[in-house]
Each structure stands twice: as C-alpha cells, then as structure tokens.
PDB file of N, CA and C in Angstrom:
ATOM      1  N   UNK A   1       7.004   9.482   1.150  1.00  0.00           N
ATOM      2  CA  UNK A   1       6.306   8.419   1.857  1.00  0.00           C
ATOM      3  C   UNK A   1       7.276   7.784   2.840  1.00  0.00           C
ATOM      4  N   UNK A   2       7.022   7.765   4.123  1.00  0.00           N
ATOM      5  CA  UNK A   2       7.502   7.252   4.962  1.00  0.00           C
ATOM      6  C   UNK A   2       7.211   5.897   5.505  1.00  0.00           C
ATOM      7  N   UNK A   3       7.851   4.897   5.863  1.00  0.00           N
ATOM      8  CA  UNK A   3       7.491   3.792   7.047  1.00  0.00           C
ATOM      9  C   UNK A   3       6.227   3.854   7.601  1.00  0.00           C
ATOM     10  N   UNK A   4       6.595   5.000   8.444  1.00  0.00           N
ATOM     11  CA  UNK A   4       5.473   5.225   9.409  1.00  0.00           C
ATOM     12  C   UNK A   4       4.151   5.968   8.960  1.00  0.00           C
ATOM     13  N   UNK A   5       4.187   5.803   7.620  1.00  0.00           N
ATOM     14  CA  UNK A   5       2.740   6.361   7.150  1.00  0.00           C
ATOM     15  C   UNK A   5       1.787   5.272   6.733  1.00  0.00           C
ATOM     16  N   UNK A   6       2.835   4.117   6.253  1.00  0.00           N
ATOM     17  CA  UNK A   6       2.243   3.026   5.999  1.00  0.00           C
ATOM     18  C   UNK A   6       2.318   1.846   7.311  1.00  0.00           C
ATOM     19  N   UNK A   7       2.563   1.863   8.096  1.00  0.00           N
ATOM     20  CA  UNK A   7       3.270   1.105   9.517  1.00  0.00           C
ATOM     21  C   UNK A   7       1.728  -0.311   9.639  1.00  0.00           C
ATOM     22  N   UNK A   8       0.764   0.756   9.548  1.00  0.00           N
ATOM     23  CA  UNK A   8      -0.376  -0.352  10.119  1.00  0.00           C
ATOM     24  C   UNK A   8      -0.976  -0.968   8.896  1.00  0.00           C
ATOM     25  N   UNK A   9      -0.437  -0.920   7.733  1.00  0.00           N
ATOM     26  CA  UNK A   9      -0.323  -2.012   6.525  1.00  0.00           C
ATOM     27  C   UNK A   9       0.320  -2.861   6.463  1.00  0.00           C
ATOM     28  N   UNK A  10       1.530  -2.777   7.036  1.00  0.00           N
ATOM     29  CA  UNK A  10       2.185  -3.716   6.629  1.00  0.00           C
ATOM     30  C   UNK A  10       2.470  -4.342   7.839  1.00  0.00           C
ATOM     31  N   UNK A  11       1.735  -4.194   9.362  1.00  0.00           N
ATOM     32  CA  UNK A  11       1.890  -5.032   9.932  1.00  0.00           C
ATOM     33  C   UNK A  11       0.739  -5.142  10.639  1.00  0.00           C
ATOM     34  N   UNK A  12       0.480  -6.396  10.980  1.00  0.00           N
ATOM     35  CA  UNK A  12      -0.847  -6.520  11.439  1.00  0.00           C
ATOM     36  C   UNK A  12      -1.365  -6.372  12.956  1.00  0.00           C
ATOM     37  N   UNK A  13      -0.501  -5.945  13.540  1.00  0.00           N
ATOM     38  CA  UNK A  13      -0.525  -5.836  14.829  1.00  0.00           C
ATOM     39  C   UNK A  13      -0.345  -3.848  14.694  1.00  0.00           C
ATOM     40  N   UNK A  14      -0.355  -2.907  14.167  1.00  0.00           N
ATOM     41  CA  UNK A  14      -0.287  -1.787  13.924  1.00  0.00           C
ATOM     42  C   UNK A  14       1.379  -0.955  13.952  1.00  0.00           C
ATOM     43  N   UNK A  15       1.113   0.247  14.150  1.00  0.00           N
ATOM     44  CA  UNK A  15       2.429   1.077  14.643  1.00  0.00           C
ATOM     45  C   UNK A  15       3.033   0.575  15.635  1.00  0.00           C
ATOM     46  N   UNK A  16       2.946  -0.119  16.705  1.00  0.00           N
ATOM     47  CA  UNK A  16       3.817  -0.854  17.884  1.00  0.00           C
ATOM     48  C   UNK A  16       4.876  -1.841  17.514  1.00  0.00           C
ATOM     49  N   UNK A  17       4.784  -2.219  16.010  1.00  0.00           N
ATOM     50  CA  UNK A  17       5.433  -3.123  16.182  1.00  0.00           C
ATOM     51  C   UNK A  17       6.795  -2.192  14.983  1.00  0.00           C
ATOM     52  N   UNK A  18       5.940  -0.946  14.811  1.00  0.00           N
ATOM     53  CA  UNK A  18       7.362  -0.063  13.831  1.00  0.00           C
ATOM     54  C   UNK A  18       8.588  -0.409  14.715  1.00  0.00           C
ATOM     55  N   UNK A  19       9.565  -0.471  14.337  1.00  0.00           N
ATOM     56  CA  UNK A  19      11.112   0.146  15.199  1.00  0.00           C
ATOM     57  C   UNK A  19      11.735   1.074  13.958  1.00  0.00           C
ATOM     58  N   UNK A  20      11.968   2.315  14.916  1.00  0.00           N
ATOM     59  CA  UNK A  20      12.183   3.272  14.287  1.00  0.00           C
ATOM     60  C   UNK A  20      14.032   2.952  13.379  1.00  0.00           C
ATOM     61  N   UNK A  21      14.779   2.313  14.272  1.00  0.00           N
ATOM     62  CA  UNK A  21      15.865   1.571  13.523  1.00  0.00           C
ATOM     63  C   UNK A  21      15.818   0.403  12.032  1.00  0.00           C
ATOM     64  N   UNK A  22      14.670   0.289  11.690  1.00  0.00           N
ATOM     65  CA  UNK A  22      14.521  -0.147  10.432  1.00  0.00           C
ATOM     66  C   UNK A  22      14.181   0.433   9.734  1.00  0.00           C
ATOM     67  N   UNK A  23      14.513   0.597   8.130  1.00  0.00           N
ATOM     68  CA  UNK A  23      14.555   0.831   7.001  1.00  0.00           C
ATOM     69  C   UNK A  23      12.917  -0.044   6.487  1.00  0.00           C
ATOM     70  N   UNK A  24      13.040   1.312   5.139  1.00  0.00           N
ATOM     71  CA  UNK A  24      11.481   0.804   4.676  1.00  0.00           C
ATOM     72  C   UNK A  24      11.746  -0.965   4.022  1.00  0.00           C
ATOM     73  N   UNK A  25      12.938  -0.798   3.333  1.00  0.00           N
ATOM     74  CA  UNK A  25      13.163  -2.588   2.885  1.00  0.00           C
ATOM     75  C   UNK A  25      13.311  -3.636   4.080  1.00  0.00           C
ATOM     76  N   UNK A  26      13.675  -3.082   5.591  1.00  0.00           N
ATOM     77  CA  UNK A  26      13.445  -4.258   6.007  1.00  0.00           C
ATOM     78  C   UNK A  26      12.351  -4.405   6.369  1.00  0.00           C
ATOM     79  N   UNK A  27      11.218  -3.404   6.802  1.00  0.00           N
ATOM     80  CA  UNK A  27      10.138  -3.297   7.184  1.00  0.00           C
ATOM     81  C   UNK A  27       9.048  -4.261   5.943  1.00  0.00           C
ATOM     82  N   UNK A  28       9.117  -4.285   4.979  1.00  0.00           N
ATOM     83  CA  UNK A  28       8.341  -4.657   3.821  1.00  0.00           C
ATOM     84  C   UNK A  28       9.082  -6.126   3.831  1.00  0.00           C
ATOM     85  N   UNK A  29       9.909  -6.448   4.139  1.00  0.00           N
ATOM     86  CA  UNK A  29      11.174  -7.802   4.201  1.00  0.00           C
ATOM     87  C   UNK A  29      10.532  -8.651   5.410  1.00  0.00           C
ATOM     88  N   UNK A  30      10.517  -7.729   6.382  1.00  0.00           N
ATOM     89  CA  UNK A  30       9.854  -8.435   7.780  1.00  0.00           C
ATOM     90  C   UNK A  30       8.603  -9.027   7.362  1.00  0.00           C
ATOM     91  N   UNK A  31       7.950  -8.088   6.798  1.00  0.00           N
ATOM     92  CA  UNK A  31       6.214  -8.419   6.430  1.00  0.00           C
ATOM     93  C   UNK A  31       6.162  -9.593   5.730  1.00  0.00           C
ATOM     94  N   UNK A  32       6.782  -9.492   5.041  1.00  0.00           N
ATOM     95  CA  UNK A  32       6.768 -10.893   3.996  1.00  0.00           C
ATOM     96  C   UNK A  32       6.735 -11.630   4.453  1.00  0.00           C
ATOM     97  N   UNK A  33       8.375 -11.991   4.950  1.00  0.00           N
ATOM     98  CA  UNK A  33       8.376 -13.192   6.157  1.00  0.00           C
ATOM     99  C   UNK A  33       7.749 -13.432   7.073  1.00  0.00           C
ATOM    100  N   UNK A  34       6.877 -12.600   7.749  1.00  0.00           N
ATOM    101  CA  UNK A  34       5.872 -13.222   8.373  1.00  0.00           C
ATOM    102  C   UNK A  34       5.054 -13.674   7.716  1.00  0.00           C
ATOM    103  N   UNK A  35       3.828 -12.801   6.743  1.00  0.00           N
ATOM    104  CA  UNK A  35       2.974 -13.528   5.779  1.00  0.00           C
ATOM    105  C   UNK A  35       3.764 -14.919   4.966  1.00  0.00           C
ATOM    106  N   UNK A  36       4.987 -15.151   4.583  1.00  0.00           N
ATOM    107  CA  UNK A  36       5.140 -16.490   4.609  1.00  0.00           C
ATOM    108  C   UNK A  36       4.898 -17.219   4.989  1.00  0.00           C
ATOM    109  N   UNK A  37       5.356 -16.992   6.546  1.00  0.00           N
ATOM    110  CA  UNK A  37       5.710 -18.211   7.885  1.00  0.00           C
ATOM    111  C   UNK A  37       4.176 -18.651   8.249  1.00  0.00           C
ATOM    112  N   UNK A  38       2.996 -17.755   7.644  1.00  0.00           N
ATOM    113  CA  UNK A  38       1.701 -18.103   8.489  1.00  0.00           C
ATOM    114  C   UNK A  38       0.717 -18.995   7.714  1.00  0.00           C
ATOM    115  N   UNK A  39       1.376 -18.537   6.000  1.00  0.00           N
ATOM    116  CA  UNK A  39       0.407 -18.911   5.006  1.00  0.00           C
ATOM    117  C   UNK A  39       0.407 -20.424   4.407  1.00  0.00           C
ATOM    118  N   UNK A  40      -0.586 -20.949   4.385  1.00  0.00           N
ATOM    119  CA  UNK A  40      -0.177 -22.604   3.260  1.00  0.00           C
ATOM    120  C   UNK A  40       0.118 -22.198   1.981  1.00  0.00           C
ATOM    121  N   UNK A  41       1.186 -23.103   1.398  1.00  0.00           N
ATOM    122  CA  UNK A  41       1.582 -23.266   0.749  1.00  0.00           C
ATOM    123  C   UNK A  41       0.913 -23.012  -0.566  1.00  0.00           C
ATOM    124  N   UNK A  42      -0.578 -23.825  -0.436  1.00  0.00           N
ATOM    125  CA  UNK A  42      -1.709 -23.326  -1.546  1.00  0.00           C
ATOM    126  C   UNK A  42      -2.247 -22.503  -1.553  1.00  0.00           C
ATOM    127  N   UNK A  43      -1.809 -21.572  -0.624  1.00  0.00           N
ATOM    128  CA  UNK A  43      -1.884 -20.158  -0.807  1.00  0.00           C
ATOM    129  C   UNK A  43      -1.239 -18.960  -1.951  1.00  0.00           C
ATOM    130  N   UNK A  44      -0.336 -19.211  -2.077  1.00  0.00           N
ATOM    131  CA  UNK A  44       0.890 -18.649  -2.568  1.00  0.00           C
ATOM    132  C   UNK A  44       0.389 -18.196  -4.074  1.00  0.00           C
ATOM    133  N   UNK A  45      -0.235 -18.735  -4.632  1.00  0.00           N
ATOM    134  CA  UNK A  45      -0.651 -18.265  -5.893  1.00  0.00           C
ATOM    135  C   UNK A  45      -0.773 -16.747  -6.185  1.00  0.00           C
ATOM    136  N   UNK A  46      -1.479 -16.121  -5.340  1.00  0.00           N
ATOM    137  CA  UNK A  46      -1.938 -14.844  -5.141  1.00  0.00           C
ATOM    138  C   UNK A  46      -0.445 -13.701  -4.753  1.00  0.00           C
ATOM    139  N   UNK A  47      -0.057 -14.393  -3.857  1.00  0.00           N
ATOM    140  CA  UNK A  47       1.192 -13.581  -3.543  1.00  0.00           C
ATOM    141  C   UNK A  47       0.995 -12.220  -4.053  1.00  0.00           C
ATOM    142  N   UNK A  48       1.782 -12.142  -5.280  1.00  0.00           N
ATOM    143  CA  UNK A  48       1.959 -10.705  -5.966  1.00  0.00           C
ATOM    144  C   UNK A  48       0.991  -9.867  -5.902  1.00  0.00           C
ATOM    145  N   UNK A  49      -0.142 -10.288  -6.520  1.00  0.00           N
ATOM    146  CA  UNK A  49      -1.194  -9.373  -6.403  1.00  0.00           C
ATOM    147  C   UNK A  49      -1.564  -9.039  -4.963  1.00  0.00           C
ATOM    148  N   UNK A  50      -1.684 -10.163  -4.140  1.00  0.00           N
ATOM    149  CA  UNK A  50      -1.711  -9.554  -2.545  1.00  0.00           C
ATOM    150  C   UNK A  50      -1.372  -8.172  -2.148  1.00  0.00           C
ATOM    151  N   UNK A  51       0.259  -8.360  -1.925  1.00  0.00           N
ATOM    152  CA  UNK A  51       1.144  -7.704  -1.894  1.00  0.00           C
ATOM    153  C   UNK A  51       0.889  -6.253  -2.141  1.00  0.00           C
ATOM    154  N   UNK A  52       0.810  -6.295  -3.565  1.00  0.00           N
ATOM    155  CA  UNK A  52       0.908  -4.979  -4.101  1.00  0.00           C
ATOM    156  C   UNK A  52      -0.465  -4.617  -4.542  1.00  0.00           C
ATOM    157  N   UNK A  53      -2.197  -5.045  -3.467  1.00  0.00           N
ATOM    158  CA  UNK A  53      -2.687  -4.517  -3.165  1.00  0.00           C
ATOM    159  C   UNK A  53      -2.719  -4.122  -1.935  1.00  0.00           C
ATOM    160  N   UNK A  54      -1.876  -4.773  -0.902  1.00  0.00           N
ATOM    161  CA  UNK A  54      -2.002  -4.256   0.405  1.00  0.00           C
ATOM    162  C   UNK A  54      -0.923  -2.802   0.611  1.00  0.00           C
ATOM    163  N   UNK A  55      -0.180  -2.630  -0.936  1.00  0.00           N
ATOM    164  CA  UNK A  55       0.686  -1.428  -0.509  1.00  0.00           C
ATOM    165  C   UNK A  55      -0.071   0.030  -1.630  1.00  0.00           C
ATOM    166  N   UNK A  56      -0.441  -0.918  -2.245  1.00  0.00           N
ATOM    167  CA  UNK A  56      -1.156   0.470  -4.019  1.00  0.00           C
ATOM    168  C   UNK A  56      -2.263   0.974  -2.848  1.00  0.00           C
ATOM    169  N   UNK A  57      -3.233   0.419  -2.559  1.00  0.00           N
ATOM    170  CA  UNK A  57      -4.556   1.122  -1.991  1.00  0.00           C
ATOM    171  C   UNK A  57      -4.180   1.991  -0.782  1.00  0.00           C
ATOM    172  N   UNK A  58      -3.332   1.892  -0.144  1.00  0.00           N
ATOM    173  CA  UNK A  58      -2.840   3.059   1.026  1.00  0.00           C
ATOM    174  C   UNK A  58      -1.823   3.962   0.180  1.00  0.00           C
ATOM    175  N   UNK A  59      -1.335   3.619  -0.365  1.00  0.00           N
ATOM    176  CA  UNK A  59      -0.146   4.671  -1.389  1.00  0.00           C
ATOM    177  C   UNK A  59      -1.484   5.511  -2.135  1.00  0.00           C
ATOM    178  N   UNK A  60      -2.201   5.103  -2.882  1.00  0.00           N
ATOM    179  CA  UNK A  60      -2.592   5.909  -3.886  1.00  0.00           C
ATOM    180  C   UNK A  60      -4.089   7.035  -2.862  1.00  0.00           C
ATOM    181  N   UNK A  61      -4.650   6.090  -1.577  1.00  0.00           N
ATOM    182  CA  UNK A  61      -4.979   6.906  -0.556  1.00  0.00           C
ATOM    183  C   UNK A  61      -4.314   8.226  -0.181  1.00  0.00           C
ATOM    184  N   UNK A  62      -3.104   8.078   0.371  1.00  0.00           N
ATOM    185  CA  UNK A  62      -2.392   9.044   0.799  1.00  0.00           C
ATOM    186  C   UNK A  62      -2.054  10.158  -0.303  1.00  0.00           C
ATOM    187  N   UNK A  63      -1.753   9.729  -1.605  1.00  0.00           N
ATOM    188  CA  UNK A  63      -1.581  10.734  -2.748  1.00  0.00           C
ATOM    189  C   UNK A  63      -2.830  11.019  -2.705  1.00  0.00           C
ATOM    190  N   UNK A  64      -3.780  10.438  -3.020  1.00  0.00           N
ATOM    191  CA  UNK A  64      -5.516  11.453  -3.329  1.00  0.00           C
ATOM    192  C   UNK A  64      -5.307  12.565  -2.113  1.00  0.00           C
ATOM    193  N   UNK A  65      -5.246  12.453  -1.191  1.00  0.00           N
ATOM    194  CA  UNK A  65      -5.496  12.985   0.208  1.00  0.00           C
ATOM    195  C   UNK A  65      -4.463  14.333  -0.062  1.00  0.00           C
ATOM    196  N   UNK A  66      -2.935  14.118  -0.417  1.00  0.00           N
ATOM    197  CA  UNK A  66      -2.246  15.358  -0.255  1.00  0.00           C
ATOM    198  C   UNK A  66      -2.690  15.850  -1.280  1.00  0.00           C
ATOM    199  N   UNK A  67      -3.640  15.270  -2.078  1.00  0.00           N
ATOM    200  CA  UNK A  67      -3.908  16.152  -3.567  1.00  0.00           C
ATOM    201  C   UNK A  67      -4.960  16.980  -3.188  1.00  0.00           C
ATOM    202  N   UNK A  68      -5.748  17.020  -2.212  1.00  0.00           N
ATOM    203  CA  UNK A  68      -6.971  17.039  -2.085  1.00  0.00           C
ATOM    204  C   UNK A  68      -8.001  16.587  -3.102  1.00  0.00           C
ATOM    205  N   UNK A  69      -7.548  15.021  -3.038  1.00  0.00           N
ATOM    206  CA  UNK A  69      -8.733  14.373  -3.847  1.00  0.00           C
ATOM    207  C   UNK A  69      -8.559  15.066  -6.071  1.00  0.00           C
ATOM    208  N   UNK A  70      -7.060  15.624  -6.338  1.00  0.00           N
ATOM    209  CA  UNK A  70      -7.050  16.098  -7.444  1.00  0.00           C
ATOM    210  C   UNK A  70      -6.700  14.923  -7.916  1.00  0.00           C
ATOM    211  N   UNK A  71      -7.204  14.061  -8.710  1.00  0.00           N
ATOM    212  CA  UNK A  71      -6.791  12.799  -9.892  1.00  0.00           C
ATOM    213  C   UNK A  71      -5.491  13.455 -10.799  1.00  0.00           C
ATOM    214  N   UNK A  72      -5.877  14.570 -11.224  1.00  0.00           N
ATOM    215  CA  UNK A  72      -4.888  14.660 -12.169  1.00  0.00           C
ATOM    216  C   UNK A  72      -3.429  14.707 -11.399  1.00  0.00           C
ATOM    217  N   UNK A  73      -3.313  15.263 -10.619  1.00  0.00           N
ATOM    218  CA  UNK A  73      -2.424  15.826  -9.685  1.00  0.00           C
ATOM    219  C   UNK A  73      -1.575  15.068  -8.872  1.00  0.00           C
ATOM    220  N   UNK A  74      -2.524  13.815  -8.340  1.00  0.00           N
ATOM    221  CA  UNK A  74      -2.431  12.398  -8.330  1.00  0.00           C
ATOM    222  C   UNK A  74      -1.571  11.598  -8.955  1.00  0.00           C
ATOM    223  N   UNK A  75      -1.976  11.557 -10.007  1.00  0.00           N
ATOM    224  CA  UNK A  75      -1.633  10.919 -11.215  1.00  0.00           C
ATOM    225  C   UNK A  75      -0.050  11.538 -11.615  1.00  0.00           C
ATOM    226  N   UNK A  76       0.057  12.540 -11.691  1.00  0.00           N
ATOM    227  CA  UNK A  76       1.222  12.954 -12.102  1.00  0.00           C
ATOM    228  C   UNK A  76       2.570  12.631 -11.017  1.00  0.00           C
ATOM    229  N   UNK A  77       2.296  12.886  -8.949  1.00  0.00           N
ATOM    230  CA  UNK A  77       3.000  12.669  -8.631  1.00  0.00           C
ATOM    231  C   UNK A  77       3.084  11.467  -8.722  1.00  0.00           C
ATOM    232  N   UNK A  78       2.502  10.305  -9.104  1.00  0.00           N
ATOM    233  CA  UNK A  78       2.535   8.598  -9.187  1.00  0.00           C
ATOM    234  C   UNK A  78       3.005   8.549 -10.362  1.00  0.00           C
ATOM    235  N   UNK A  79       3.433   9.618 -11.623  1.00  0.00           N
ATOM    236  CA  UNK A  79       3.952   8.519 -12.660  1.00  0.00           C
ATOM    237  C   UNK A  79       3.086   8.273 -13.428  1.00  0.00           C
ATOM    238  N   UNK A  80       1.942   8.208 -13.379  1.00  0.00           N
ATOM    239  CA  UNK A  80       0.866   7.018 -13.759  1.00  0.00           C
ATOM    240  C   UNK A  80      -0.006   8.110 -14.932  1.00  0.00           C
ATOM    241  N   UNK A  81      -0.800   7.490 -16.077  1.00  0.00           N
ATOM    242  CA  UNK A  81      -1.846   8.228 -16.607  1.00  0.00           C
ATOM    243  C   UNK A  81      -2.984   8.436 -15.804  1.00  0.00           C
ATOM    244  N   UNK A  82      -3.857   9.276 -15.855  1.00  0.00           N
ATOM    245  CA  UNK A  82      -4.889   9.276 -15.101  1.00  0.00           C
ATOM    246  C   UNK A  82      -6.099   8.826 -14.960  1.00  0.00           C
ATOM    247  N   UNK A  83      -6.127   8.296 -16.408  1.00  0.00           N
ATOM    248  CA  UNK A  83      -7.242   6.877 -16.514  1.00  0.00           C
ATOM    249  C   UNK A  83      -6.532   6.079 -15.811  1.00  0.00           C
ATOM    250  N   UNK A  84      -5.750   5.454 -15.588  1.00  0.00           N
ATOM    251  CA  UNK A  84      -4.680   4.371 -15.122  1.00  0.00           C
ATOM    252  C   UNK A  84      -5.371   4.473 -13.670  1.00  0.00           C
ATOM    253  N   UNK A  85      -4.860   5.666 -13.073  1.00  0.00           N
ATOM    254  CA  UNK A  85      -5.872   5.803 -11.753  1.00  0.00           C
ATOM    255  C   UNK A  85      -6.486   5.628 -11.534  1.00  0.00           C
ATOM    256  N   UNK A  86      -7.887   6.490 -12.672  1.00  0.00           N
ATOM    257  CA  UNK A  86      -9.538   6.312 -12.225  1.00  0.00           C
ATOM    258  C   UNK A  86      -9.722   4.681 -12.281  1.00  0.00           C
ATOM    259  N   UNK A  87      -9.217   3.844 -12.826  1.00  0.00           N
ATOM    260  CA  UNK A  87      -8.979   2.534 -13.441  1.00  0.00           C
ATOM    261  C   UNK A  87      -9.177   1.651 -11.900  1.00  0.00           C
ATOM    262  N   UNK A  88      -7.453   2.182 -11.251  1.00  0.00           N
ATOM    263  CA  UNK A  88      -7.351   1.551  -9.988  1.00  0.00           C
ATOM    264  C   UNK A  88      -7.976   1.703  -8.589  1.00  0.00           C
ATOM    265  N   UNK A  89      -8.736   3.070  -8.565  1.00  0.00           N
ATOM    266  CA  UNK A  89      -9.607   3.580  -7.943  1.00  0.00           C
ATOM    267  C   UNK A  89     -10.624   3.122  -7.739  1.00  0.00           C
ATOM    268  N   UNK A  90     -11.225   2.377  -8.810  1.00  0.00           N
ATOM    269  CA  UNK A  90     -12.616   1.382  -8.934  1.00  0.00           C
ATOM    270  C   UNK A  90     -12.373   0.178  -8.670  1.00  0.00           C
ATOM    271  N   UNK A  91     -11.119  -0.367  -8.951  1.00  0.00           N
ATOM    272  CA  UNK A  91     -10.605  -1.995  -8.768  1.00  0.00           C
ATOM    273  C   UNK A  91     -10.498  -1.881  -7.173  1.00  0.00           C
ATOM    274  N   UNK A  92      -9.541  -0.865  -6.365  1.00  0.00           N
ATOM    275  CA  UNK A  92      -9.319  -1.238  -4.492  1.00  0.00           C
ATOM    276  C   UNK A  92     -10.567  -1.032  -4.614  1.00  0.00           C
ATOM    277  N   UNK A  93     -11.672  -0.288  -4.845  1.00  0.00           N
ATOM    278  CA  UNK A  93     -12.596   0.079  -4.062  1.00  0.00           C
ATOM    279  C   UNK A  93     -12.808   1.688  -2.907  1.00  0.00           C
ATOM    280  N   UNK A  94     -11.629   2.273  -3.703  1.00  0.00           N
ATOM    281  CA  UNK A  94     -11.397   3.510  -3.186  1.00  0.00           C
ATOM    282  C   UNK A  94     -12.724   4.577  -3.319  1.00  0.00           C
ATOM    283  N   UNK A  95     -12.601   4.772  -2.104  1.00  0.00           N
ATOM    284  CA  UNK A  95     -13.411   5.907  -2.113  1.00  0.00           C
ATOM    285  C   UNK A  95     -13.074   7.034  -1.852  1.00  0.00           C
ATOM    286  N   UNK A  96     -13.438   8.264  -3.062  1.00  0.00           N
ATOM    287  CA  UNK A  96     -13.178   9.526  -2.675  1.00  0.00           C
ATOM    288  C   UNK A  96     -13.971  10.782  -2.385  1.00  0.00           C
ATOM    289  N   UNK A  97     -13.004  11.130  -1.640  1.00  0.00           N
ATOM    290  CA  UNK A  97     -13.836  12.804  -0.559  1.00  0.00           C
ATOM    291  C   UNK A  97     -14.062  13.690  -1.382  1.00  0.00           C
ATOM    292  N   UNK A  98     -15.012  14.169  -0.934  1.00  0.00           N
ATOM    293  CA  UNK A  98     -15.470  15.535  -1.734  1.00  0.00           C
ATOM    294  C   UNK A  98     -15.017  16.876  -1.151  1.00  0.00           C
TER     295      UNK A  98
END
C-alpha cells in the first residue's frame, strides 16, 4: 500500500496536494493537523473512530479488489479472521463486486 493509493483520503482537496517527497507518516501527520486546525473542540470525541474509518474502508477496498472480491484471501493478507471482515464490511457499508 502506497501514499498514493490512498492520497484522496486523506486529503481533502485530492492527489494535488500528494508531494511525492513525503513519507506515508507525514502524510497521515499532515492530515491530522489539518483535521485538528478545522475541527471544534466538541468535536474531538469521535477522533479515533473517525480516523480509522476514513483509512479501514479504502484499505480493506483495495484488498477486496486485489483479491478479486476473495474474503478469505482478504482476510488473510489483513491479518484479520474472516468473520472479522464480513463483520467490517457491513459496518463501512462496503459494497462488493461480483
């Protein structure tokens, strides 16, 4: 997984704002700090879960996709059980190709 596979997740203005001289930690570092700098304060609750739905639902996209849509296959390059998947698959709202 590259930067630039995820580029228009993690920034909201798309791929234009990649620079190919940053690293995936500063790229995910940048993001933050902006979603900081924009958000109220009584916002913040959510944070985590935010976060690490705006990065799980394009990650586990891109694995279905090189799997051709194989869960199990899926599942194995993620680490993960494969209920664990079908699990998170229904929570983003993922939809898969036939």
């Amino acid at each position: 997984l590259l930067p630039a596979d995820i580029s228009s997740v993690l920034s909201p203005s798309g791929p234009a704002v990649l620079q190919s001289d940053l690293g995936f930690d500063e790229l995910i570092r940048a993001r933050i700090t902006d979603v900081l700098e924009r958000i109220d304060l009584d916002h913040r609750g959510k944070l985590h879960q935010t976060f690490l739905g705006q990065v799980e639902k394009p990650l586990l996209e891109l694995v279905l996709d090189k799997t051709g849509g194989n869960q199990v296959r899926a599942a194995a390059m993620l680490g993960i059980n494969r209920n664990t998947l079908r699990k998170r698959i229904i929570e983003l709202g993922i939809e898969l190709k036939k």
